[in-house]
PDB file of N, CA and C in Angstrom:
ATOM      1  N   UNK A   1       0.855  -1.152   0.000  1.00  0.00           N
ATOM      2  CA  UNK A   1       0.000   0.000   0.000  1.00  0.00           C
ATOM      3  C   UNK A   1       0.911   1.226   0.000  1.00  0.00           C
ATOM      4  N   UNK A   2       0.792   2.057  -1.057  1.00  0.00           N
ATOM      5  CA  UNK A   2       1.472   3.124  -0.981  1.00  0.00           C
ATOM      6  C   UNK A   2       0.462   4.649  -1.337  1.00  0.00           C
ATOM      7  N   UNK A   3       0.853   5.709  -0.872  1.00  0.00           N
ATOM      8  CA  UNK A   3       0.088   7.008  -1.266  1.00  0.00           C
ATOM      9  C   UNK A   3       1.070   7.324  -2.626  1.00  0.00           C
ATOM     10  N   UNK A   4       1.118   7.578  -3.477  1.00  0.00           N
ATOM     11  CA  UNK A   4       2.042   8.037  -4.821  1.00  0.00           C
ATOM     12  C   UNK A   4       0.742   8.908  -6.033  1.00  0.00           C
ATOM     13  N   UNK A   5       1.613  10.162  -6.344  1.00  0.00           N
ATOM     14  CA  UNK A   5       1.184  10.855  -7.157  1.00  0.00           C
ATOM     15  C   UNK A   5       0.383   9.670  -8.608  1.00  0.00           C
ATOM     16  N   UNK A   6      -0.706  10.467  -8.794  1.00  0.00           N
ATOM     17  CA  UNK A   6      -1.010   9.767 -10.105  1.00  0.00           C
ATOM     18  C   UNK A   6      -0.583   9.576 -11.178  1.00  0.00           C
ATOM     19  N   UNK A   7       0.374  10.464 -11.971  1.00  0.00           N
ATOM     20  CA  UNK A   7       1.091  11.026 -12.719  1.00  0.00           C
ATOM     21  C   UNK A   7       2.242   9.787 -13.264  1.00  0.00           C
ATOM     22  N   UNK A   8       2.528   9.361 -11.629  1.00  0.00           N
ATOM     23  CA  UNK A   8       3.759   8.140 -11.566  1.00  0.00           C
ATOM     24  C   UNK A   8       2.962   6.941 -11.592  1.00  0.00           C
ATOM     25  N   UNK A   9       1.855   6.613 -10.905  1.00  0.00           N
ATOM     26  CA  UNK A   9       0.903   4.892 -11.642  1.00  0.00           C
ATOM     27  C   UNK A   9      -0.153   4.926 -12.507  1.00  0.00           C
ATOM     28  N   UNK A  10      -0.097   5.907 -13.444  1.00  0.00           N
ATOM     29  CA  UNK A  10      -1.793   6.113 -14.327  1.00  0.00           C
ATOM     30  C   UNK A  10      -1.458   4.573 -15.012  1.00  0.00           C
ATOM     31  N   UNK A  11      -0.016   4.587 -15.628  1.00  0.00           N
ATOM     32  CA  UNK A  11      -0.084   3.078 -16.745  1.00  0.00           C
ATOM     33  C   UNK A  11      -0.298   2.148 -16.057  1.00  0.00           C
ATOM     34  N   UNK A  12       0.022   2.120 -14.675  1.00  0.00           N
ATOM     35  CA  UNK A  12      -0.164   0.620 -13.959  1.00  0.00           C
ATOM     36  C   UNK A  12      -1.894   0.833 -13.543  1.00  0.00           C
ATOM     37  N   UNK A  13      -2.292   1.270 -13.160  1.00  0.00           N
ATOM     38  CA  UNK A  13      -3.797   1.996 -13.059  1.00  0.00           C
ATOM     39  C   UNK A  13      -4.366   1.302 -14.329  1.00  0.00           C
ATOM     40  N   UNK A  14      -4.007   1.904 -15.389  1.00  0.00           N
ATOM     41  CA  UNK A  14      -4.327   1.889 -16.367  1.00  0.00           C
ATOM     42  C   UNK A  14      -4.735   0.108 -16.906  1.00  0.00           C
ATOM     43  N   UNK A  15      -3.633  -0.351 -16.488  1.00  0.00           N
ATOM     44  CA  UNK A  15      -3.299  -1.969 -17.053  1.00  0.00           C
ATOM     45  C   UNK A  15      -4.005  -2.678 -16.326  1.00  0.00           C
ATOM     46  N   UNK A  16      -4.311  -2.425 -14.626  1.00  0.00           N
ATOM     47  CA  UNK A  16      -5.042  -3.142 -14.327  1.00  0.00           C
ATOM     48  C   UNK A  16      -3.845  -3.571 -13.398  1.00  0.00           C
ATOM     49  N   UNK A  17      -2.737  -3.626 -13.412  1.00  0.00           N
ATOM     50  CA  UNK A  17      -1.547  -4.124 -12.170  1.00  0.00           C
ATOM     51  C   UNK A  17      -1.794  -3.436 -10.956  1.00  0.00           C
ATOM     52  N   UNK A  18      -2.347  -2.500 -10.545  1.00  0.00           N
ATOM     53  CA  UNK A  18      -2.627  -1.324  -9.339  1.00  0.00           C
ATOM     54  C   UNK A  18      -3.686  -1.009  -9.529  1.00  0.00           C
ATOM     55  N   UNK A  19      -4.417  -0.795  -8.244  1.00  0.00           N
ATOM     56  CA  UNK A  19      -6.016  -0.566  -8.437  1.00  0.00           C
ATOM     57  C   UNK A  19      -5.866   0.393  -6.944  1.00  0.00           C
ATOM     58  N   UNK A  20      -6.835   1.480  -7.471  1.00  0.00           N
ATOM     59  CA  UNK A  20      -7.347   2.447  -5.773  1.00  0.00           C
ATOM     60  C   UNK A  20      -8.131   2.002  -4.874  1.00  0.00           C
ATOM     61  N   UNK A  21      -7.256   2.083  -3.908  1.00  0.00           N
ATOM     62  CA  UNK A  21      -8.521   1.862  -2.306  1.00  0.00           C
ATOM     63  C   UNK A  21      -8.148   3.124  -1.916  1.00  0.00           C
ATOM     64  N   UNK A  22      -9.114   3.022  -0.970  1.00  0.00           N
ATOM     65  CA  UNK A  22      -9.302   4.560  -0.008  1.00  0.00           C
ATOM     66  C   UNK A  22      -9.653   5.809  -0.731  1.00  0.00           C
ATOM     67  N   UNK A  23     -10.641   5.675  -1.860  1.00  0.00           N
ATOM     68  CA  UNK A  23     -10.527   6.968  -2.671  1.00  0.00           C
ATOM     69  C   UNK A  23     -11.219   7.925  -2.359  1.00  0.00           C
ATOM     70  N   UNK A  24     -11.861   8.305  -0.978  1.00  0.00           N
ATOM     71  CA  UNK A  24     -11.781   8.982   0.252  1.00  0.00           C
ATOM     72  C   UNK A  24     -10.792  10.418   0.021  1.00  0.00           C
ATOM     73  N   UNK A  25      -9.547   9.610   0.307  1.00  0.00           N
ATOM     74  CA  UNK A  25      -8.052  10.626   0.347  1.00  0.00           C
ATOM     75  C   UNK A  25      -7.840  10.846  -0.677  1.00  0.00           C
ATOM     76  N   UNK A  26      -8.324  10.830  -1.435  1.00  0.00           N
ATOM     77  CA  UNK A  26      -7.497  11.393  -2.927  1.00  0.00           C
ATOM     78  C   UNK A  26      -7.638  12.783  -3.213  1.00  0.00           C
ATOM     79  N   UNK A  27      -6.544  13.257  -3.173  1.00  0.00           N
ATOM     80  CA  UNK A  27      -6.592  14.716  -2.954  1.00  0.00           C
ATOM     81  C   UNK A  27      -6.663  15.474  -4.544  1.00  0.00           C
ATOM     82  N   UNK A  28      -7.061  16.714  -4.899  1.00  0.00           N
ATOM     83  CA  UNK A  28      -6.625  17.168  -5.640  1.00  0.00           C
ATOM     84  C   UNK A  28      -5.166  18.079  -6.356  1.00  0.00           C
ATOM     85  N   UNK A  29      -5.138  17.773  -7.353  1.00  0.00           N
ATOM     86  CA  UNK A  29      -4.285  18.777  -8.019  1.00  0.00           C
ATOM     87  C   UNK A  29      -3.194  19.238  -7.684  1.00  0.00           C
ATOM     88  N   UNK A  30      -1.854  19.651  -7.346  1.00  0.00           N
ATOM     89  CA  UNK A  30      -1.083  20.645  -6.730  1.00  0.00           C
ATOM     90  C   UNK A  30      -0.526  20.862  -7.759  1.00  0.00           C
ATOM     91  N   UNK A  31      -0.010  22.165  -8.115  1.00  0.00           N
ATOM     92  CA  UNK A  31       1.002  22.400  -9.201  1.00  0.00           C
ATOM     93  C   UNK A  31       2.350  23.086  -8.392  1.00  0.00           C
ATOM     94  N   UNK A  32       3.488  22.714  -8.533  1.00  0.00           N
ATOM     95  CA  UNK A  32       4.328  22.925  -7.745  1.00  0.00           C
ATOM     96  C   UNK A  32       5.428  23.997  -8.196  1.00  0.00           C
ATOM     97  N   UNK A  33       6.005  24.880  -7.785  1.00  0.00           N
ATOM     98  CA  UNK A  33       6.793  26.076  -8.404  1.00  0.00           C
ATOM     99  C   UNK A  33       8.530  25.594  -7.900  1.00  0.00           C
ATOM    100  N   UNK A  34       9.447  25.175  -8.503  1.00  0.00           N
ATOM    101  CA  UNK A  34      10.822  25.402  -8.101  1.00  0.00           C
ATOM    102  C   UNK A  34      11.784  26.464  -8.419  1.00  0.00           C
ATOM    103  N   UNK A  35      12.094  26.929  -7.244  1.00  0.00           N
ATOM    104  CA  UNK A  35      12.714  28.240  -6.836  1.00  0.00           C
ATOM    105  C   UNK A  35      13.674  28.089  -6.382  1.00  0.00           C
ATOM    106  N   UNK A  36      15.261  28.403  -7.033  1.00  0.00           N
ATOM    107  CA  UNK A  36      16.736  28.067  -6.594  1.00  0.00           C
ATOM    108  C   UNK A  36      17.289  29.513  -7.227  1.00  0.00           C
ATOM    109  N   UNK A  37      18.586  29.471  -6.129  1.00  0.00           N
ATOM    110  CA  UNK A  37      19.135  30.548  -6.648  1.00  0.00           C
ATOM    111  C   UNK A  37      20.324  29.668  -7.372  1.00  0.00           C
ATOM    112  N   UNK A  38      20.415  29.820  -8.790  1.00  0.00           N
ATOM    113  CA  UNK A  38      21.550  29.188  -9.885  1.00  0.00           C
ATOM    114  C   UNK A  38      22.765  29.775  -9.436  1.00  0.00           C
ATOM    115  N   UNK A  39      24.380  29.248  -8.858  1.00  0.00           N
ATOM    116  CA  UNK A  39      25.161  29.399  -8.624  1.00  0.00           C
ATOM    117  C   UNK A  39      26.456  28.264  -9.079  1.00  0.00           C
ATOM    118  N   UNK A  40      27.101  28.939  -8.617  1.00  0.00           N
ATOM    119  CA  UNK A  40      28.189  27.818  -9.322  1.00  0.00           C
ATOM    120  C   UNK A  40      28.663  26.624  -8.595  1.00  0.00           C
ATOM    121  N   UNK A  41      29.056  26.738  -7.224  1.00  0.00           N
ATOM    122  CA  UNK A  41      28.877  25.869  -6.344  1.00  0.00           C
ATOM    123  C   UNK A  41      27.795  25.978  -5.475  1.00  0.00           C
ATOM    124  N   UNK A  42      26.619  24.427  -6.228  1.00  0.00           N
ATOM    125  CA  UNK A  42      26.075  24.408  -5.496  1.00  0.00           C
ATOM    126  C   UNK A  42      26.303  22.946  -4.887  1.00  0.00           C
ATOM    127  N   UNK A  43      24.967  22.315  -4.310  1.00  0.00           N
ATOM    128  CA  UNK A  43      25.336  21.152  -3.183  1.00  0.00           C
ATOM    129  C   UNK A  43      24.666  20.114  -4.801  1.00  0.00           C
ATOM    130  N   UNK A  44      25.176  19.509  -4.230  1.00  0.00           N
ATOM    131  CA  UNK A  44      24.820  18.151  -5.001  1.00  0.00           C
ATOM    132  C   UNK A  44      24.321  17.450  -5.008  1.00  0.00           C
ATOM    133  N   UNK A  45      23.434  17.204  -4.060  1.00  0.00           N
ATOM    134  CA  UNK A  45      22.289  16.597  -3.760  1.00  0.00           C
ATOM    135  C   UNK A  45      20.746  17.553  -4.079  1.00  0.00           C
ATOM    136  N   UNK A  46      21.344  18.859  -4.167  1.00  0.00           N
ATOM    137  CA  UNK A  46      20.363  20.181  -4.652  1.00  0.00           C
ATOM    138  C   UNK A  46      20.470  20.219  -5.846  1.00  0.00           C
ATOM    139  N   UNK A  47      21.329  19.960  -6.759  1.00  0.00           N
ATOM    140  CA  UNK A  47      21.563  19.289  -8.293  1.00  0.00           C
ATOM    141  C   UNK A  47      20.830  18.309  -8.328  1.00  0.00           C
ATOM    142  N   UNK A  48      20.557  17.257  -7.769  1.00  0.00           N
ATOM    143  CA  UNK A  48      20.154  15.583  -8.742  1.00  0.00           C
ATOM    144  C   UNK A  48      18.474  15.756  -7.879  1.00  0.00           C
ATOM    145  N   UNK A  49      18.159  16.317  -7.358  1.00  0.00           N
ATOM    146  CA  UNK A  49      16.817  17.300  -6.731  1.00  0.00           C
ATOM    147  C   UNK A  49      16.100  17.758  -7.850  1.00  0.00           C
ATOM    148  N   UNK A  50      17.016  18.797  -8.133  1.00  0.00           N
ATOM    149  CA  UNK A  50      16.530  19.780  -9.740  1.00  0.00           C
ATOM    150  C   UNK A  50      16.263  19.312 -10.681  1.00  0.00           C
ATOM    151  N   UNK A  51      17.108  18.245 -10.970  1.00  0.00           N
ATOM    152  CA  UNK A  51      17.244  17.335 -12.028  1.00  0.00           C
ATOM    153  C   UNK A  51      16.259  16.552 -12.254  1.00  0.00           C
ATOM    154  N   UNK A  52      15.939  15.567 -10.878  1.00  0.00           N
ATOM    155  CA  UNK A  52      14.524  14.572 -11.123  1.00  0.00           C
ATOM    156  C   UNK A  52      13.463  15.423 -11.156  1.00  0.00           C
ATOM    157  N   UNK A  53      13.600  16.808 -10.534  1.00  0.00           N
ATOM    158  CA  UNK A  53      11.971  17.487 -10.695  1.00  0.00           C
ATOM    159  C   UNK A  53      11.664  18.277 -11.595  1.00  0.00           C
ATOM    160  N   UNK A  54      12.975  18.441 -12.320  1.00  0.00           N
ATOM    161  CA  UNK A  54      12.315  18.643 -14.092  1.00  0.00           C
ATOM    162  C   UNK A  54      12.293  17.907 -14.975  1.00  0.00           C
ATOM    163  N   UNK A  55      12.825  16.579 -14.900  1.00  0.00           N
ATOM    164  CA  UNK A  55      12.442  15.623 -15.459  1.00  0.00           C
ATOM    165  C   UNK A  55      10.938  14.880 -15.867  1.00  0.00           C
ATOM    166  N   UNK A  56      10.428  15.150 -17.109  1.00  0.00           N
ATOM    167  CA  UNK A  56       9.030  14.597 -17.571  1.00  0.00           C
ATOM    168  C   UNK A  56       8.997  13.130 -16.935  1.00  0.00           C
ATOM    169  N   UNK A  57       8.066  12.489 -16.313  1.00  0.00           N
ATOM    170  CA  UNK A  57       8.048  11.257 -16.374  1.00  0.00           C
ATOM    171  C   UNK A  57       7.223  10.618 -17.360  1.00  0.00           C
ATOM    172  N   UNK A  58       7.411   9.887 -18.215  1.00  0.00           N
ATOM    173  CA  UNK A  58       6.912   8.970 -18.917  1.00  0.00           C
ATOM    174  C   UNK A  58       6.501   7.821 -18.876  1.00  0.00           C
ATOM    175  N   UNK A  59       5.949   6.831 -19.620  1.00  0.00           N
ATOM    176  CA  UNK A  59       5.493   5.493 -18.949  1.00  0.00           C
ATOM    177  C   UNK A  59       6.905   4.534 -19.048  1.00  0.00           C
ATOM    178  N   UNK A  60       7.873   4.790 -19.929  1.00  0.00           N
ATOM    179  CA  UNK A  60       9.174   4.138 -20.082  1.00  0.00           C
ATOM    180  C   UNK A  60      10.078   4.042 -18.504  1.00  0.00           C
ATOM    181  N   UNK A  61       9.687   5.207 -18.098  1.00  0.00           N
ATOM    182  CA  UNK A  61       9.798   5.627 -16.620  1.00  0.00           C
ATOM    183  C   UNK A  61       9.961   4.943 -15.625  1.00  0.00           C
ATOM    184  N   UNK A  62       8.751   4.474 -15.695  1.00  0.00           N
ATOM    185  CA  UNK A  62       8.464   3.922 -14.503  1.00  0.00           C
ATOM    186  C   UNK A  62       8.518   2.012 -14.477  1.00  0.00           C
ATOM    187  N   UNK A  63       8.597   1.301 -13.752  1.00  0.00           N
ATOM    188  CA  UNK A  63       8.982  -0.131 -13.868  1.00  0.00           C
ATOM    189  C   UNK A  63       8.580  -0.928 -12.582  1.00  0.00           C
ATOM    190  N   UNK A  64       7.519  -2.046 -12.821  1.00  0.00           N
ATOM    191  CA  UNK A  64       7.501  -2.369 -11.621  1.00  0.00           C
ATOM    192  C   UNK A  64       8.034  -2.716 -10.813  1.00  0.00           C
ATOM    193  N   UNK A  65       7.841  -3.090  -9.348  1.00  0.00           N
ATOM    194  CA  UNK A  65       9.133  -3.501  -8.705  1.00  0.00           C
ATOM    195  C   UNK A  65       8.786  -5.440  -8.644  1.00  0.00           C
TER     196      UNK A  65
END
């Protein structure tokens, strides 16, 4: 049982491998804004951050476990 954005299981949703319980909690919508100040040294873990959260996810993406 996990809570996870829709975005990341619509294909498994989709296929029939993952199905919703509790659809109670299902929240709406958030659209999220990322705000960094671009510098030259930054941390690197604030790099691969930036990186996955502008990254499109696609269905190639994602893989079951």
């Amino acid at each position: 049982m996990a809570r996870l954005p829709r975005f990341m299981v619509k294909s498994f949703l989709d296929s029939g491998q993952l199905m919703t319980i509790f659809t109670e909690f299902i929240t709406p919508f958030l659209e999220v804004s990322l705000v960094y100040a671009q510098a030259r040294l930054t941390n690197p873990v604030l790099n691969a951050f930036i990186l996955l959260s502008t990254v499109p996810v696609t269905k190639n993406t994602l893989t079951p476990c």
